[in-house]
PDB file of N, CA and C in Angstrom:
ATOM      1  N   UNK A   1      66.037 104.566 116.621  1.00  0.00           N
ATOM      2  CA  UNK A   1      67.273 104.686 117.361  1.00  0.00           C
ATOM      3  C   UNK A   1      67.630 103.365 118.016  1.00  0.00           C
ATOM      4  N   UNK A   2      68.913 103.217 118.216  1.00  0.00           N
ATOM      5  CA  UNK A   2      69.459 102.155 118.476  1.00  0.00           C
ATOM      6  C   UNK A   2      69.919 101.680 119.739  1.00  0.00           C
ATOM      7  N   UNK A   3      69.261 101.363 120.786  1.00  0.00           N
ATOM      8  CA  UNK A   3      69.972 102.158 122.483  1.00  0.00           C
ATOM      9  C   UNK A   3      70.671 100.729 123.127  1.00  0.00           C
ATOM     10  N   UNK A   4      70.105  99.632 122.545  1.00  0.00           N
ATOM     11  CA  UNK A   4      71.092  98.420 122.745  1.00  0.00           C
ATOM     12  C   UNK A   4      71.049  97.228 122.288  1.00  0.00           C
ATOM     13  N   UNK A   5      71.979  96.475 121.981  1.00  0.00           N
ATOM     14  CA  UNK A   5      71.558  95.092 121.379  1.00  0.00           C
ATOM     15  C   UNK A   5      69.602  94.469 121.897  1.00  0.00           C
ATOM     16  N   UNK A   6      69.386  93.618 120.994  1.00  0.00           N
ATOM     17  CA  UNK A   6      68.215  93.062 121.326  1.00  0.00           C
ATOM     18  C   UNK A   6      68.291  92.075 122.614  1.00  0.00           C
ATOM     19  N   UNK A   7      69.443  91.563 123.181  1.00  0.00           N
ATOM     20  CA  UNK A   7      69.221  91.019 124.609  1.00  0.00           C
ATOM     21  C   UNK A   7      69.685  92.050 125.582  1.00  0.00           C
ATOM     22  N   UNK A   8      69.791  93.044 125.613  1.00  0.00           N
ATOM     23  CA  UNK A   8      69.884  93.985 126.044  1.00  0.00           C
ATOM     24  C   UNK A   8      71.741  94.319 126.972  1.00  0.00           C
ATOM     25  N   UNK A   9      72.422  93.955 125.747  1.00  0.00           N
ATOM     26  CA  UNK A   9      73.956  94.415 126.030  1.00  0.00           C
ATOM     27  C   UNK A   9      74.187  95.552 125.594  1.00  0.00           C
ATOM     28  N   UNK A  10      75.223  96.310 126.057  1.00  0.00           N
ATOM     29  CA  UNK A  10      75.287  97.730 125.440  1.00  0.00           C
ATOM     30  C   UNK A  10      76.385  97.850 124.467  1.00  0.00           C
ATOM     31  N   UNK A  11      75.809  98.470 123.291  1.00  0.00           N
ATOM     32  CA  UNK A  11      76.570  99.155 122.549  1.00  0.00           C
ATOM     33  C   UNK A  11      77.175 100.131 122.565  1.00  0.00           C
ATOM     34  N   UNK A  12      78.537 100.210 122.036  1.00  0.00           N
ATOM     35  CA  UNK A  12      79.407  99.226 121.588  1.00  0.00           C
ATOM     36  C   UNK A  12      80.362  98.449 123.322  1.00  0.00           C
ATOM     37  N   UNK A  13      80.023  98.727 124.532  1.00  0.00           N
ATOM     38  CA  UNK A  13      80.441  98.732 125.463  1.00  0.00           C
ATOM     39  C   UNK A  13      81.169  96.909 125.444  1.00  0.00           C
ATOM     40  N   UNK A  14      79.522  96.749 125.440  1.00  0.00           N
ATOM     41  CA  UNK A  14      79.850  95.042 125.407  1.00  0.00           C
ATOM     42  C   UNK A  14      79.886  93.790 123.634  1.00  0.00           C
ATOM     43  N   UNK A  15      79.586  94.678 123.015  1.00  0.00           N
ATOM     44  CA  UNK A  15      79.117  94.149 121.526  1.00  0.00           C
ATOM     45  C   UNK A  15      78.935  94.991 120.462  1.00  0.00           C
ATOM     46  N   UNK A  16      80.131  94.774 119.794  1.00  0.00           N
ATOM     47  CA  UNK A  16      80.224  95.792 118.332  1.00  0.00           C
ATOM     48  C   UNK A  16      79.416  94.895 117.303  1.00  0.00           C
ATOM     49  N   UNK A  17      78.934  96.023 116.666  1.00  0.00           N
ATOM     50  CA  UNK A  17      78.159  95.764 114.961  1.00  0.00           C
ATOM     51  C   UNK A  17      78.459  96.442 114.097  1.00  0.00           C
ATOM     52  N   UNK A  18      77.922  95.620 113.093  1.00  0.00           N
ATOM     53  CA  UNK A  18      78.739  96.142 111.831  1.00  0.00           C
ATOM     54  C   UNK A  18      77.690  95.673 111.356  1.00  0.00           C
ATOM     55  N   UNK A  19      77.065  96.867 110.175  1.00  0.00           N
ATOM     56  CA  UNK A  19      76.131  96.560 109.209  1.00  0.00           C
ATOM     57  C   UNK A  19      77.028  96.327 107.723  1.00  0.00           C
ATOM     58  N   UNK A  20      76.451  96.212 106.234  1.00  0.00           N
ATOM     59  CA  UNK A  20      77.036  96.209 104.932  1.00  0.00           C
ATOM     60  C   UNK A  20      75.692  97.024 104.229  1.00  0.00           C
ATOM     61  N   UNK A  21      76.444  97.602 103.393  1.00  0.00           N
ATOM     62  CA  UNK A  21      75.885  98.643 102.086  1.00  0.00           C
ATOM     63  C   UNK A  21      75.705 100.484 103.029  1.00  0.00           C
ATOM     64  N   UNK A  22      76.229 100.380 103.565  1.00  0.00           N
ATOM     65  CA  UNK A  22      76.411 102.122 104.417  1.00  0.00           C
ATOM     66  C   UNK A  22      75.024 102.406 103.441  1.00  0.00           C
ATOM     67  N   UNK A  23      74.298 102.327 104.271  1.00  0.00           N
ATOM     68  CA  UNK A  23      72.807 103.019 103.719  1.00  0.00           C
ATOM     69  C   UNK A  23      73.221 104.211 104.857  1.00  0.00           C
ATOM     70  N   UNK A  24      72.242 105.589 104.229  1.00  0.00           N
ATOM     71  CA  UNK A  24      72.252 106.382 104.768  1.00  0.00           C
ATOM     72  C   UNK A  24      71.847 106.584 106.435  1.00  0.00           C
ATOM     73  N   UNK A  25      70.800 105.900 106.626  1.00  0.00           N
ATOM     74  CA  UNK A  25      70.111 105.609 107.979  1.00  0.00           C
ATOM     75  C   UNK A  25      71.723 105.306 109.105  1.00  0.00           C
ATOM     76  N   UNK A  26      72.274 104.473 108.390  1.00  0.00           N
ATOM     77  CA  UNK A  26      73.263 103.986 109.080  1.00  0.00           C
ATOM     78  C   UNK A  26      74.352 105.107 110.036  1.00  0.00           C
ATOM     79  N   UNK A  27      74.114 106.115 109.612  1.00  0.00           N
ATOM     80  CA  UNK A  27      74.220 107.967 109.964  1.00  0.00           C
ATOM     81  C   UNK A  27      73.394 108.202 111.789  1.00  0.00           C
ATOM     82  N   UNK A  28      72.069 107.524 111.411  1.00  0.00           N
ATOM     83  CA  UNK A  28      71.470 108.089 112.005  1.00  0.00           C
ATOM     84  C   UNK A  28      71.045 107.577 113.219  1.00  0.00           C
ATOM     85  N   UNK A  29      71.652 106.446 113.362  1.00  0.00           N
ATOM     86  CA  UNK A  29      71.057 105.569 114.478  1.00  0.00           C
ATOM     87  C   UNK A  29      72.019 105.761 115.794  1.00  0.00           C
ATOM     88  N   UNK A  30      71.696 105.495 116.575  1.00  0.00           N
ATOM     89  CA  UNK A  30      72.176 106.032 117.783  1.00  0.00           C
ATOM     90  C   UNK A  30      72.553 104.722 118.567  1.00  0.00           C
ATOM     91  N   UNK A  31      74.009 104.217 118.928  1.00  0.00           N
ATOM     92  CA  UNK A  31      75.039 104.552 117.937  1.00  0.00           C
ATOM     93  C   UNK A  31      75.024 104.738 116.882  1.00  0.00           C
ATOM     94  N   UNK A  32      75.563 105.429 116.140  1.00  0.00           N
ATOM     95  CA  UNK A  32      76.099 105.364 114.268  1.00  0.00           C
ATOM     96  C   UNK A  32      76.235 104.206 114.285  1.00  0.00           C
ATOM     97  N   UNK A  33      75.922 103.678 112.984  1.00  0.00           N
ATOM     98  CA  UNK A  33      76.360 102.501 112.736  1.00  0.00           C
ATOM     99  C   UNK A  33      77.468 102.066 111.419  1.00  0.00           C
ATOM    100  N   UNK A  34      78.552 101.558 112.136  1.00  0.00           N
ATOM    101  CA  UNK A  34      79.619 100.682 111.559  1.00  0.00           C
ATOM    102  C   UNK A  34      79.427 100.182 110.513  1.00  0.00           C
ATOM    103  N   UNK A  35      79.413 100.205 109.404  1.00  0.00           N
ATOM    104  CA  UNK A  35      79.532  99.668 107.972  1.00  0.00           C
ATOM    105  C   UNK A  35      80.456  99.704 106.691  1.00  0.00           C
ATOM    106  N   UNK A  36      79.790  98.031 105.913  1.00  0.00           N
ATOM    107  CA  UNK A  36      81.028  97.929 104.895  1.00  0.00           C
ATOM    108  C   UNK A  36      80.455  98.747 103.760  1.00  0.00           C
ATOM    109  N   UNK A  37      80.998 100.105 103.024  1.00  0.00           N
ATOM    110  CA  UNK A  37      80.543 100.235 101.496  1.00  0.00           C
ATOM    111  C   UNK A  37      81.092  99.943 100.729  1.00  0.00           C
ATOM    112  N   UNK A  38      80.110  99.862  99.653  1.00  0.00           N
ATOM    113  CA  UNK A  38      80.529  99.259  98.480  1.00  0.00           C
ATOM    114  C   UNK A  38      80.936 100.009  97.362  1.00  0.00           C
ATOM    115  N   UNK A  39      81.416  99.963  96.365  1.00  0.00           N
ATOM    116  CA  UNK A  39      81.412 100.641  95.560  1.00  0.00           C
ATOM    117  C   UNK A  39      80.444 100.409  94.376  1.00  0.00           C
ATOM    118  N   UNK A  40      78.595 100.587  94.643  1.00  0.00           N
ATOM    119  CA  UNK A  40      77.926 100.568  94.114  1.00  0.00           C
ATOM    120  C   UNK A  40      77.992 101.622  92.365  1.00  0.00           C
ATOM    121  N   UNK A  41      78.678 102.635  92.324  1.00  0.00           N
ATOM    122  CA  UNK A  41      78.594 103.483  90.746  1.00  0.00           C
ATOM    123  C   UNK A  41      79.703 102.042  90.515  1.00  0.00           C
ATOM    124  N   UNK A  42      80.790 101.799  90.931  1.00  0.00           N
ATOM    125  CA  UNK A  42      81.626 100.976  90.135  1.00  0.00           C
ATOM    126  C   UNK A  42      80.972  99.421  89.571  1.00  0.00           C
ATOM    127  N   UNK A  43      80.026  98.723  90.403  1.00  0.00           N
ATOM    128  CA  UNK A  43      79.615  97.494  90.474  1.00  0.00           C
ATOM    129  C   UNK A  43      78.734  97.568  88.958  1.00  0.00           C
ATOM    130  N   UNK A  44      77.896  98.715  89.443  1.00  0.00           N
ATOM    131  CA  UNK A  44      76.774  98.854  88.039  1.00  0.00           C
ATOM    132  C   UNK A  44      77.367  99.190  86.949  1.00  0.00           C
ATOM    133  N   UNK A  45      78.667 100.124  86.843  1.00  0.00           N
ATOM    134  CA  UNK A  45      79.668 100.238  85.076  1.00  0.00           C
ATOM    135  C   UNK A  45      80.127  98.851  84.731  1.00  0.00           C
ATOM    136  N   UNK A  46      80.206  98.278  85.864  1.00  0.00           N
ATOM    137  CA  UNK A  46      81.615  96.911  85.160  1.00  0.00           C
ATOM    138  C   UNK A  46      79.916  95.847  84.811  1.00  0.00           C
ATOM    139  N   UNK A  47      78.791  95.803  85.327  1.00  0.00           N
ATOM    140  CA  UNK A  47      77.845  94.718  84.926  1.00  0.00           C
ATOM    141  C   UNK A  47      77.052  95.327  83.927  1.00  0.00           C
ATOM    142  N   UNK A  48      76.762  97.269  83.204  1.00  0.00           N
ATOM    143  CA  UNK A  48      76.831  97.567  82.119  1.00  0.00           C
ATOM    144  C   UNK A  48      77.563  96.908  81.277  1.00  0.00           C
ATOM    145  N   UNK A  49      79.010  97.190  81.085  1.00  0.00           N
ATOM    146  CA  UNK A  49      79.879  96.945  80.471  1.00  0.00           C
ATOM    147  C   UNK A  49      79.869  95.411  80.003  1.00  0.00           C
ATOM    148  N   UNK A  50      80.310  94.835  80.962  1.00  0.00           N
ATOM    149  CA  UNK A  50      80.178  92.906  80.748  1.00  0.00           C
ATOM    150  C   UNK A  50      78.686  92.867  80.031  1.00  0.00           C
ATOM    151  N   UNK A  51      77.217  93.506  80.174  1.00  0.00           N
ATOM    152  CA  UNK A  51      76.564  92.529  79.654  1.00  0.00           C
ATOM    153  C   UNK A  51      76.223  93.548  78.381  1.00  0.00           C
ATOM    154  N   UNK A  52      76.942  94.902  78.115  1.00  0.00           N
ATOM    155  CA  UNK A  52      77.184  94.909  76.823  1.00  0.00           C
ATOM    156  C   UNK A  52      78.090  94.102  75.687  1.00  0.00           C
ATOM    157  N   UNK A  53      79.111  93.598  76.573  1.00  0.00           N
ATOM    158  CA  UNK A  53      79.683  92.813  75.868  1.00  0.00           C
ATOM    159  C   UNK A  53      79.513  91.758  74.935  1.00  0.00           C
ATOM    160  N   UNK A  54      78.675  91.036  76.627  1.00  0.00           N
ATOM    161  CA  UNK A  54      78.311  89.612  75.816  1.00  0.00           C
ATOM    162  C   UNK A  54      76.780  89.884  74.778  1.00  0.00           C
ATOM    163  N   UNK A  55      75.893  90.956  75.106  1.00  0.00           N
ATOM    164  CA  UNK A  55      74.937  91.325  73.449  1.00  0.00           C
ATOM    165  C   UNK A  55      75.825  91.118  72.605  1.00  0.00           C
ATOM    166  N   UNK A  56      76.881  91.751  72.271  1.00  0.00           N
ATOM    167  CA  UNK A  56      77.347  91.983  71.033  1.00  0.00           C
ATOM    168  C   UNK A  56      78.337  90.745  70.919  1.00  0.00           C
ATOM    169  N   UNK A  57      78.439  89.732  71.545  1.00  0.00           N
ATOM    170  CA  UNK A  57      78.475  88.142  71.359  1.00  0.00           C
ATOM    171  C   UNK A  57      80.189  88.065  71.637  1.00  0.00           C
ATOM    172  N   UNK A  58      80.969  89.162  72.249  1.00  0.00           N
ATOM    173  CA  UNK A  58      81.804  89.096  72.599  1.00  0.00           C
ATOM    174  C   UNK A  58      82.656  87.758  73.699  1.00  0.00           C
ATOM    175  N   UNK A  59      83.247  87.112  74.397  1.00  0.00           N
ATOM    176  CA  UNK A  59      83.709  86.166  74.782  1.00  0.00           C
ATOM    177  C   UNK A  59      84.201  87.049  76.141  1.00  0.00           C
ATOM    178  N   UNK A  60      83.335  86.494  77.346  1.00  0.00           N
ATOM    179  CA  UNK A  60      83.648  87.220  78.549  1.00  0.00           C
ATOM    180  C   UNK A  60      84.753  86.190  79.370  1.00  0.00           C
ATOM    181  N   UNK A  61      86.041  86.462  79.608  1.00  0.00           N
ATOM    182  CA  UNK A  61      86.832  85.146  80.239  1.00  0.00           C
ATOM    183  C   UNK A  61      86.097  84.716  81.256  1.00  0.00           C
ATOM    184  N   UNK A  62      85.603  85.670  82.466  1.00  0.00           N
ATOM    185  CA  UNK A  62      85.052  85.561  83.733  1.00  0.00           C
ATOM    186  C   UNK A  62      83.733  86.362  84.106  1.00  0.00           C
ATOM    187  N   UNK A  63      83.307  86.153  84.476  1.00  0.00           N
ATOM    188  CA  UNK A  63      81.713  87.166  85.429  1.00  0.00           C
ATOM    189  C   UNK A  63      81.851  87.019  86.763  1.00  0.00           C
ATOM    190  N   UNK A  64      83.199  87.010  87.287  1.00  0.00           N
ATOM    191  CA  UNK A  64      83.580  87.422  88.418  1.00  0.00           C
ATOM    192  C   UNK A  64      84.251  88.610  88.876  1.00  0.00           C
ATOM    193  N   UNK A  65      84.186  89.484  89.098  1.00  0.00           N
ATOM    194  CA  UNK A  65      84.700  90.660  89.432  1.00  0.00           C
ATOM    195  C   UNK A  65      84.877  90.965  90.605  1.00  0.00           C
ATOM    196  N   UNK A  66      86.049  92.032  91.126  1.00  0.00           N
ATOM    197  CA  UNK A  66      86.352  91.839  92.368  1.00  0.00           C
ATOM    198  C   UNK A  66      86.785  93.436  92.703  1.00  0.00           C
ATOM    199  N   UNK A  67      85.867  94.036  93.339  1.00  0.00           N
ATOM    200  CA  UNK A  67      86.100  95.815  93.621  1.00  0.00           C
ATOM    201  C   UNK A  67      86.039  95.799  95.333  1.00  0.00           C
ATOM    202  N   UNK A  68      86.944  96.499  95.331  1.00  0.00           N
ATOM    203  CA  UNK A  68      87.298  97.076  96.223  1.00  0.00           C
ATOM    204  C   UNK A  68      86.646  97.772  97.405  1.00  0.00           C
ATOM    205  N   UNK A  69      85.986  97.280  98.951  1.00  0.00           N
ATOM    206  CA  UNK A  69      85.084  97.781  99.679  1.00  0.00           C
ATOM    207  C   UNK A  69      86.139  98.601 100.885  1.00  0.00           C
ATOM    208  N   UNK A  70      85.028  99.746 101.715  1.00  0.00           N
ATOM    209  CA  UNK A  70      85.874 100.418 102.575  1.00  0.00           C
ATOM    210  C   UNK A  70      84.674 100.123 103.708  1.00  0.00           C
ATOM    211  N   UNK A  71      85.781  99.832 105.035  1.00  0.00           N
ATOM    212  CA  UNK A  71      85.112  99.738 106.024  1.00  0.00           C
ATOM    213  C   UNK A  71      84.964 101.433 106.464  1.00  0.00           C
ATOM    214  N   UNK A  72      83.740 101.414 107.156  1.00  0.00           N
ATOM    215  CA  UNK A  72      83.271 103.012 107.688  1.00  0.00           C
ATOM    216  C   UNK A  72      82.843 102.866 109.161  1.00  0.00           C
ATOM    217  N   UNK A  73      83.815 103.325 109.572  1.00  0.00           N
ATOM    218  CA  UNK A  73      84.175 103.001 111.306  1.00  0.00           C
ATOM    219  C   UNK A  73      83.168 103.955 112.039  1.00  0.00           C
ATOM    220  N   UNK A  74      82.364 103.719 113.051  1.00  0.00           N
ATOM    221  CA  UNK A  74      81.214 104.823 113.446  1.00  0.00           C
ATOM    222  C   UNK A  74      81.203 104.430 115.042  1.00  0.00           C
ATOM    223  N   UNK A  75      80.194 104.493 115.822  1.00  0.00           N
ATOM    224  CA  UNK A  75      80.011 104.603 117.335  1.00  0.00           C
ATOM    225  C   UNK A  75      79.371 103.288 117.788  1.00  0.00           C
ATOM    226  N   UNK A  76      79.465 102.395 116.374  1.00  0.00           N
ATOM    227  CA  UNK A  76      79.098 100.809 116.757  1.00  0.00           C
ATOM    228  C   UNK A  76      79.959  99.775 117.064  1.00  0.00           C
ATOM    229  N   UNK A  77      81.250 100.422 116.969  1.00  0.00           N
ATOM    230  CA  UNK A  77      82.138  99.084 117.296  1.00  0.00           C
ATOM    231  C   UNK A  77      83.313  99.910 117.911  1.00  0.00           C
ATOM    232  N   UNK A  78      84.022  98.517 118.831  1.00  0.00           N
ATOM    233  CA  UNK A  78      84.828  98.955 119.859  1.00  0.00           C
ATOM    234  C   UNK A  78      86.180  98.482 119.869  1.00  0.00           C
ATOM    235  N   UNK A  79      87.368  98.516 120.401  1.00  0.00           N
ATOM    236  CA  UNK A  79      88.716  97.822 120.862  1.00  0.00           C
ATOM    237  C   UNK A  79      88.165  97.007 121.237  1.00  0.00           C
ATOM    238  N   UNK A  80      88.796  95.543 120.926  1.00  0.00           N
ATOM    239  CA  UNK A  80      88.206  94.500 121.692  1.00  0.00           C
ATOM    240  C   UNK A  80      89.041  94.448 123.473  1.00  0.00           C
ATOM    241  N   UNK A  81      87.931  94.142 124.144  1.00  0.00           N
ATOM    242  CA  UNK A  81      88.623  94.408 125.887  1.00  0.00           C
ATOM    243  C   UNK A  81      89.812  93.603 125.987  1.00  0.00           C
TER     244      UNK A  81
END
């Protein structure tokens, strides 16, 4: 559980956080915690896909891809004062 920053400011009173990859835990911590998800099923079809491609010697323009994340607002972050 999470009861206040490590120098001991309070959350979210004085200092919002924000974690990335909404792991489940992130549920459970006290505050909830604030996080970016990803769209992990989408990330793993499109890097299937691309590196089926290039096996079969296909011509990939880019190996940059760009999907779409949602912030997941929880009891870790605040209005700024």
């Amino acid at each position: 559980m999470v009861e206040g920053a490590p120098d001991g400011r309070r959350i979210p009173e004085e200092v919002s956080i924000v974690g990335f990859d909404d792991l489940p835990v992130a549920r459970w911590t006290h505050p909830s915690l604030t996080t970016v998800r990803q769209p992990l099923f989408d990330m793993a079809a499109m890097v299937a896909t691309t590196l089926l491609r290039i096996i079969d010697g296909e011509h990939v323009e880019s190996l940059r891809l760009e999907l779409a994340t949602r912030l997941v607002a929880r009891g870790s972050t605040a209005p700024p004062a």
